[in-house]
N, C-alpha and C. Protein backbone atom coordinates (compact mmCIF):
# COMPACT_ATOMS: atom_id res chain seq x y z
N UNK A 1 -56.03 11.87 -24.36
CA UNK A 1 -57.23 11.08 -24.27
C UNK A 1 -56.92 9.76 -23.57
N UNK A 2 -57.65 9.85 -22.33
CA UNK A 2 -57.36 8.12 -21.54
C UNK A 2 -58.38 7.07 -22.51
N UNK A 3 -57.92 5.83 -22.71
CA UNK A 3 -58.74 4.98 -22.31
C UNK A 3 -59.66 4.26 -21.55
N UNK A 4 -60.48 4.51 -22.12
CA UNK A 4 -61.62 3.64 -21.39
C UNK A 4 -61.32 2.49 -20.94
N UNK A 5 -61.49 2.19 -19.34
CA UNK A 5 -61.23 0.99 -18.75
C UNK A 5 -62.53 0.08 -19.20
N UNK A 6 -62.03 -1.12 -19.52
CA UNK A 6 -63.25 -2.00 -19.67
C UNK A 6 -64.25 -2.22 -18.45
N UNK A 7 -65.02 -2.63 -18.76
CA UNK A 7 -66.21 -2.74 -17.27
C UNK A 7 -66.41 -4.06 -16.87
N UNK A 8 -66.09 -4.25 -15.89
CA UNK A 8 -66.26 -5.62 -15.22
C UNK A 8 -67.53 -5.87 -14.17
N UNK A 9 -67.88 -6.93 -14.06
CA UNK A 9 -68.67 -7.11 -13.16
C UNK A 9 -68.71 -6.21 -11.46
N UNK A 10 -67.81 -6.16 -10.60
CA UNK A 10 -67.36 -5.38 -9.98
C UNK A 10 -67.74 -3.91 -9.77
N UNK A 11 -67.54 -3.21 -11.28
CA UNK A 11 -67.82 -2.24 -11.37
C UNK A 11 -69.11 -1.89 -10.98
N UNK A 12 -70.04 -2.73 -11.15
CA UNK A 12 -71.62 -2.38 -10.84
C UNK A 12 -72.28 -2.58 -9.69
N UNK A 13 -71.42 -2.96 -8.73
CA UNK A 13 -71.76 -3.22 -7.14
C UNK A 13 -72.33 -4.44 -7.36
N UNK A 14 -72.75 -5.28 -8.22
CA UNK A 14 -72.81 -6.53 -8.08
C UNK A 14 -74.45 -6.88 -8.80
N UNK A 15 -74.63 -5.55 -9.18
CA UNK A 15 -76.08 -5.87 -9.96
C UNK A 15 -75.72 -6.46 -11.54
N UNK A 16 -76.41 -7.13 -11.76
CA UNK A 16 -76.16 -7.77 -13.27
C UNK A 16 -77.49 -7.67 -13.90
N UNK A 17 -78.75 -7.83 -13.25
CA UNK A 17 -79.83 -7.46 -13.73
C UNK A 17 -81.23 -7.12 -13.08
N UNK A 18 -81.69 -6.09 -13.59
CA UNK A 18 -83.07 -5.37 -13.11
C UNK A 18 -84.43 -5.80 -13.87
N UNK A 19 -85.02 -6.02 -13.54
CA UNK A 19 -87.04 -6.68 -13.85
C UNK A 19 -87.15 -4.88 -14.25
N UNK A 20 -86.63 -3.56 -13.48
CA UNK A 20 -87.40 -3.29 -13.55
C UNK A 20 -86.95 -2.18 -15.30
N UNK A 21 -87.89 -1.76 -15.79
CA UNK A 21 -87.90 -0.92 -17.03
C UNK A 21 -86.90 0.39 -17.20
N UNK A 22 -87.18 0.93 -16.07
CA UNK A 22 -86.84 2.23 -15.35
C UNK A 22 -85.81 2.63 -14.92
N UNK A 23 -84.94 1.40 -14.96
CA UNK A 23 -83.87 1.58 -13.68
C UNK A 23 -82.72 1.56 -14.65
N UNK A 24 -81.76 2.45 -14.17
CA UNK A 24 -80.27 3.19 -14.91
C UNK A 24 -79.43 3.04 -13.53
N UNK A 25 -78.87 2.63 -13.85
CA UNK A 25 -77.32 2.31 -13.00
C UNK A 25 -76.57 3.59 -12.62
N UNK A 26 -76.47 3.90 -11.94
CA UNK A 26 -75.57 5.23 -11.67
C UNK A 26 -74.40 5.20 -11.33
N UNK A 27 -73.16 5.08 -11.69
CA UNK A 27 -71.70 5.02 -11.95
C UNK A 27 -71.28 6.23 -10.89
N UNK A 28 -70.21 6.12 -9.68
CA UNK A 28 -69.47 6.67 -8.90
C UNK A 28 -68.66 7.06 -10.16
N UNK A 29 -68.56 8.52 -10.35
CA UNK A 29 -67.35 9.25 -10.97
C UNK A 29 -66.07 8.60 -10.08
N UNK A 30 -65.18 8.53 -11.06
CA UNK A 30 -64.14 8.53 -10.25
C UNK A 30 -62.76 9.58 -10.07
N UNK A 31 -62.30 10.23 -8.79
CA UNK A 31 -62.22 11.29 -8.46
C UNK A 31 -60.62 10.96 -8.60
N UNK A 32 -60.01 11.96 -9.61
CA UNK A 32 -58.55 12.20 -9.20
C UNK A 32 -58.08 12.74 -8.44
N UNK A 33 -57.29 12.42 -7.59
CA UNK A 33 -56.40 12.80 -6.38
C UNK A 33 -55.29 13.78 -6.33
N UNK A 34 -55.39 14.83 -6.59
CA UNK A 34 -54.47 15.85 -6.89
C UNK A 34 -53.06 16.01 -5.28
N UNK A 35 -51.91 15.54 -5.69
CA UNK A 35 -50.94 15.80 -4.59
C UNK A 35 -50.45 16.83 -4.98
N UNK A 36 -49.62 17.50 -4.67
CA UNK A 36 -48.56 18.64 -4.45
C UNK A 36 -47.16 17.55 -5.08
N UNK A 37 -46.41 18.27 -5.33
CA UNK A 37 -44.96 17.60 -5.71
C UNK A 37 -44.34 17.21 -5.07
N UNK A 38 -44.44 17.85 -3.66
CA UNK A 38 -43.27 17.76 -2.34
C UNK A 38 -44.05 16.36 -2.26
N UNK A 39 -45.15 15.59 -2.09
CA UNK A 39 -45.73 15.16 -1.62
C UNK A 39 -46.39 13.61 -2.72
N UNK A 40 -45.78 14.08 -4.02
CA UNK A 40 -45.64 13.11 -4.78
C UNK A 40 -44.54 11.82 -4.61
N UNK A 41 -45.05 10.66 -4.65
CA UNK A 41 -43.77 9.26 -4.38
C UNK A 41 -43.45 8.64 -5.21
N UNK A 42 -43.07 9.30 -6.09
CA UNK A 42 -42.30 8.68 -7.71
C UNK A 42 -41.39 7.75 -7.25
N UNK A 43 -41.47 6.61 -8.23
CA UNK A 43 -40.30 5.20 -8.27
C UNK A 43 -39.70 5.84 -9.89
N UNK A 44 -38.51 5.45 -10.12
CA UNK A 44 -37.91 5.20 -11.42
C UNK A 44 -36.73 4.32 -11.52
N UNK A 45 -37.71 3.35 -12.45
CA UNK A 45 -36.01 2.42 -12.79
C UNK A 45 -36.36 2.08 -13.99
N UNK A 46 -35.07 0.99 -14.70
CA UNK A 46 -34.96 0.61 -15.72
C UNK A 46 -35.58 -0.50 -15.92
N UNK A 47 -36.74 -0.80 -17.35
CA UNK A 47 -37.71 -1.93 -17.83
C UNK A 47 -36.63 -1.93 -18.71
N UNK A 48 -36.63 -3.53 -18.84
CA UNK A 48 -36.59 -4.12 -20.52
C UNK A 48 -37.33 -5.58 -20.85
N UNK A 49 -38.47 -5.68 -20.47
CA UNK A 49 -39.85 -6.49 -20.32
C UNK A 49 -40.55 -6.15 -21.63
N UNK A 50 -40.66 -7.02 -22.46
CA UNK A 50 -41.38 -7.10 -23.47
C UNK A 50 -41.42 -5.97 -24.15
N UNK A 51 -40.08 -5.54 -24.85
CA UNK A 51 -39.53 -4.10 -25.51
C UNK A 51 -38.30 -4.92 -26.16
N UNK A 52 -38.48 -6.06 -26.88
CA UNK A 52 -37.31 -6.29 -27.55
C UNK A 52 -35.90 -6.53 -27.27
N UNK A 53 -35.90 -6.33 -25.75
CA UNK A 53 -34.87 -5.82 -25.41
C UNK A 53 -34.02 -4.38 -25.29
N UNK A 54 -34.67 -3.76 -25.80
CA UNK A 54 -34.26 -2.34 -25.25
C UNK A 54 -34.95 -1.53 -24.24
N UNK A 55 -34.27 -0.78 -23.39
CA UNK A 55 -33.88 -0.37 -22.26
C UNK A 55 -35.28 0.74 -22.43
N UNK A 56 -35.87 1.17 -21.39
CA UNK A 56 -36.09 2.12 -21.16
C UNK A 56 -36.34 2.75 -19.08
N UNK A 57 -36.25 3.94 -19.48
CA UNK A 57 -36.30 4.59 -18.16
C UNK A 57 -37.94 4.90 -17.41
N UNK A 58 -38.46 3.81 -16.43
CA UNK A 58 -39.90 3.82 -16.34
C UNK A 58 -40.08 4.83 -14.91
N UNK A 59 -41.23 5.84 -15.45
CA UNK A 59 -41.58 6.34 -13.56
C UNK A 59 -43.28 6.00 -13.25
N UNK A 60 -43.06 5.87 -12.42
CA UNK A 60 -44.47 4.99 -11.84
C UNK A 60 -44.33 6.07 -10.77
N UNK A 61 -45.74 6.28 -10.14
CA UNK A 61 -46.36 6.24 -8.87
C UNK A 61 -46.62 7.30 -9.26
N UNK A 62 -47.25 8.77 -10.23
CA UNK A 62 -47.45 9.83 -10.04
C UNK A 62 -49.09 9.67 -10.19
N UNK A 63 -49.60 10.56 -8.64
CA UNK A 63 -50.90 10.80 -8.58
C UNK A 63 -51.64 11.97 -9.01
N UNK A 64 -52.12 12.22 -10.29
CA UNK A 64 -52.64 13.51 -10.64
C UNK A 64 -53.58 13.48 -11.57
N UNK A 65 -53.85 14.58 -12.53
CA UNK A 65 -54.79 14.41 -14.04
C UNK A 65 -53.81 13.82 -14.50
N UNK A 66 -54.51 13.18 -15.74
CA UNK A 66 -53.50 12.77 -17.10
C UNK A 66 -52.90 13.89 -17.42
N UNK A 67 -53.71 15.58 -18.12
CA UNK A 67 -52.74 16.37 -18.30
C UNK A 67 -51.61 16.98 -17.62
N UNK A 68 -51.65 16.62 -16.45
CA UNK A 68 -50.17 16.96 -15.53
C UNK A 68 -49.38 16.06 -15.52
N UNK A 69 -49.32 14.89 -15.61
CA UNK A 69 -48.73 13.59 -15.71
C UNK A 69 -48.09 13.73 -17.41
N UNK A 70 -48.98 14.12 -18.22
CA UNK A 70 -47.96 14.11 -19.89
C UNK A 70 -47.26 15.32 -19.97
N UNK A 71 -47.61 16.59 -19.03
CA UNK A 71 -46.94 17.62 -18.85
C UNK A 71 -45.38 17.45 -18.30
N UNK A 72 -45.05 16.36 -17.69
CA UNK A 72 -44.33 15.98 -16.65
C UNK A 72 -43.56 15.09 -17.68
N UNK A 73 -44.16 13.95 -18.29
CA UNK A 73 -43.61 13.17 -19.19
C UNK A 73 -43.13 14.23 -20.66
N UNK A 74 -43.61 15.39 -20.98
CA UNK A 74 -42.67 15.89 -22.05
C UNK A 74 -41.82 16.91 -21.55
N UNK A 75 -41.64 17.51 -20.21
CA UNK A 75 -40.50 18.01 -19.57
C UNK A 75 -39.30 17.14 -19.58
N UNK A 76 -39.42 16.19 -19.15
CA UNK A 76 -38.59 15.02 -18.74
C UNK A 76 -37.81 14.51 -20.62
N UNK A 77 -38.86 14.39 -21.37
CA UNK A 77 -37.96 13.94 -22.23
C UNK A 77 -37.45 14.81 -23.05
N UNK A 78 -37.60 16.58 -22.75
CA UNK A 78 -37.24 17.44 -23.30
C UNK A 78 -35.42 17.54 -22.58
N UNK A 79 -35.49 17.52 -21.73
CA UNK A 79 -34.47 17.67 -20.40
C UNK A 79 -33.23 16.46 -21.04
N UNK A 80 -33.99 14.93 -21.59
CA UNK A 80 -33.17 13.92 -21.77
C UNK A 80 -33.16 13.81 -23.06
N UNK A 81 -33.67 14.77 -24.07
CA UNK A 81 -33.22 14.68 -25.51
C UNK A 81 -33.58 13.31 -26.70
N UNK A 82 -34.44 12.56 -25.97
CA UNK A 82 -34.93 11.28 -26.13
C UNK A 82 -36.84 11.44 -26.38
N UNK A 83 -36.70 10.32 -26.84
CA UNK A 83 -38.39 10.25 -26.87
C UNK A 83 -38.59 9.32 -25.63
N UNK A 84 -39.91 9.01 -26.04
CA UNK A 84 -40.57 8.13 -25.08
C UNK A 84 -42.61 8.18 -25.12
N UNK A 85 -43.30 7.75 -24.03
CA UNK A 85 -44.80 7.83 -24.06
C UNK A 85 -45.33 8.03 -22.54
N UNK A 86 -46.28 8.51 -22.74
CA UNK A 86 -46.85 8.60 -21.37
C UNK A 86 -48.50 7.62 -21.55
N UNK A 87 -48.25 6.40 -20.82
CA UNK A 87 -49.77 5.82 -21.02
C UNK A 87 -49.90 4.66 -19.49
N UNK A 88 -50.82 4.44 -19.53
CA UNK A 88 -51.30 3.64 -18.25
C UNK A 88 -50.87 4.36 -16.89
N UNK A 89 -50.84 5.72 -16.72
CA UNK A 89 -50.20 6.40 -14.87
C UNK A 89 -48.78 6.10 -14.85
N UNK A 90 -48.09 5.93 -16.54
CA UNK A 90 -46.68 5.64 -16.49
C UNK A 90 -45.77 6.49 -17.68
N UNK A 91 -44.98 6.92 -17.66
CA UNK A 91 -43.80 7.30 -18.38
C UNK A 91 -42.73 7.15 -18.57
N UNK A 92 -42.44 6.40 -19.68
CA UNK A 92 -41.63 5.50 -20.39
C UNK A 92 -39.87 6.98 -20.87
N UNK A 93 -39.44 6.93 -20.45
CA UNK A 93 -38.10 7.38 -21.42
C UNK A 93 -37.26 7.27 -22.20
N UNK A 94 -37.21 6.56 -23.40
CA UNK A 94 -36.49 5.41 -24.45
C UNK A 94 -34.99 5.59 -23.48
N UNK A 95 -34.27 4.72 -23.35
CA UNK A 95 -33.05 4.60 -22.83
C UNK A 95 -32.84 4.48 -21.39
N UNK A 96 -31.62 4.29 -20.98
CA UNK A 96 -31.30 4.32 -19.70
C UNK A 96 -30.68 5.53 -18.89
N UNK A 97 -31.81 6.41 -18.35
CA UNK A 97 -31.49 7.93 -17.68
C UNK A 97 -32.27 7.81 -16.36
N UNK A 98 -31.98 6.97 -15.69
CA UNK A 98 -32.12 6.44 -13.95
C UNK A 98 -31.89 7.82 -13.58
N UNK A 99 -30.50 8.47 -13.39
CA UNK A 99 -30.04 9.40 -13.06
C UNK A 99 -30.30 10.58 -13.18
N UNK A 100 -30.28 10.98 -14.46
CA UNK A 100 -30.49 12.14 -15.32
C UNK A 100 -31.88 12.72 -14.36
N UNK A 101 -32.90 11.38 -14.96
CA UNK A 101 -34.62 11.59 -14.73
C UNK A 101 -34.61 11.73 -13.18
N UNK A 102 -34.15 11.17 -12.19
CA UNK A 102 -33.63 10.93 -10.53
C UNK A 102 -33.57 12.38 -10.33
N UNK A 103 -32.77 13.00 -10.89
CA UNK A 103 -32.08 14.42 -10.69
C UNK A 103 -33.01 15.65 -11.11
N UNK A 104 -33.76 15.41 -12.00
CA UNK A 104 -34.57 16.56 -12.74
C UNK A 104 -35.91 16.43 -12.14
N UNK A 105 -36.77 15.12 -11.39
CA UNK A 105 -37.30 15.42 -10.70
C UNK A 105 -36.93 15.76 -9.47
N UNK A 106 -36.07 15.20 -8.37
CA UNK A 106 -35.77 15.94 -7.37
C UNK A 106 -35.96 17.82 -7.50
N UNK A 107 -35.30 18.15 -8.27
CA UNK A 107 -34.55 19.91 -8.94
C UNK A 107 -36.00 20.15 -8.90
N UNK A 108 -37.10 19.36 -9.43
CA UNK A 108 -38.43 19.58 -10.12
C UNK A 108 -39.43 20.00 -8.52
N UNK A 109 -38.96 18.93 -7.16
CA UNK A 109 -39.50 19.60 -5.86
C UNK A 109 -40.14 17.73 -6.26
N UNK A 110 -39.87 17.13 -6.39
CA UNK A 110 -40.89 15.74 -6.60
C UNK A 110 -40.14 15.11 -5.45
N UNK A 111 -40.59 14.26 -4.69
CA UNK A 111 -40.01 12.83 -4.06
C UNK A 111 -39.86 12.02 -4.95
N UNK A 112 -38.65 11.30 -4.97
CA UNK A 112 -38.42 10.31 -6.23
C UNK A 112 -37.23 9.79 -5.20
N UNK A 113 -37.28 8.31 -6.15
CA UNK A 113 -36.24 7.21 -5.62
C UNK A 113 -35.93 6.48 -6.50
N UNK A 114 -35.26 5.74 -6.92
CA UNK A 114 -34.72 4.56 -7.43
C UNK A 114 -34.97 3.65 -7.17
N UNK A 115 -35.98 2.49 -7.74
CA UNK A 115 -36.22 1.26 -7.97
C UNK A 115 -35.84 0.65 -8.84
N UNK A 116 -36.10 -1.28 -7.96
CA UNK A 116 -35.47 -2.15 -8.78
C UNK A 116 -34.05 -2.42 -8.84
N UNK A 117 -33.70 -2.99 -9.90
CA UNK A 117 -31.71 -3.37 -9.29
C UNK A 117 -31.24 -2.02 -10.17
């Protein structure tokens, strides 16, 4: 289950208010972008930003549904024997597996790289 993004002004093309009775706002769905794997541009590196100080293994950049994205995030931490979360278009790996995670998506057909120091 995603969260609901809050709604900002923005969101409404810039209307804030209607005189008239009748009138309903009609909201652009917004359309997920389904890539292929070959064709996916995964980053992964190591956060330790407001986690106490402990380490974890972050991958950013995957464009898909949420359910392929947590599909992806419990392969990965099945593979690294670790927990972790999948939330905000991101997946967290408790620890430091740059490598491990580097390697199992490549094997996986993903574009992936190493970010950060």
């Amino acid at each position: 289950m995603a969260k609901e993004k809050k709604k900002v002004f923005n969101d409404f093309g810039g209307i804030m208010f209607s005189t008239n009775p009748d009138f309903e706002f009609e909201q652009a769905a917004d359309e997920v972008v389904e890539l292929p794997a070959n064709q996916q541009d995964l980053r992964v590196q190591l956060d330790r930003k407001n986690r106490g100080g402990k380490a974890v293994t972050l991958v950013t950049g995957f464009r898909g549904s949420f359910e392929n994205l947590q599909a992806l995030g419990k392969l990965l931490k099945q593979k690294c024997g670790v927990g972790g979360a999948v939330k905000d278009g991101e997946i967290m790996i408790q620890g430091d597996f740059r490598d491990k995670v580097l390697q199992i998506l490549i094997s996986e057909g993903f574009k992936a790289k190493k970010s950060g120091g």
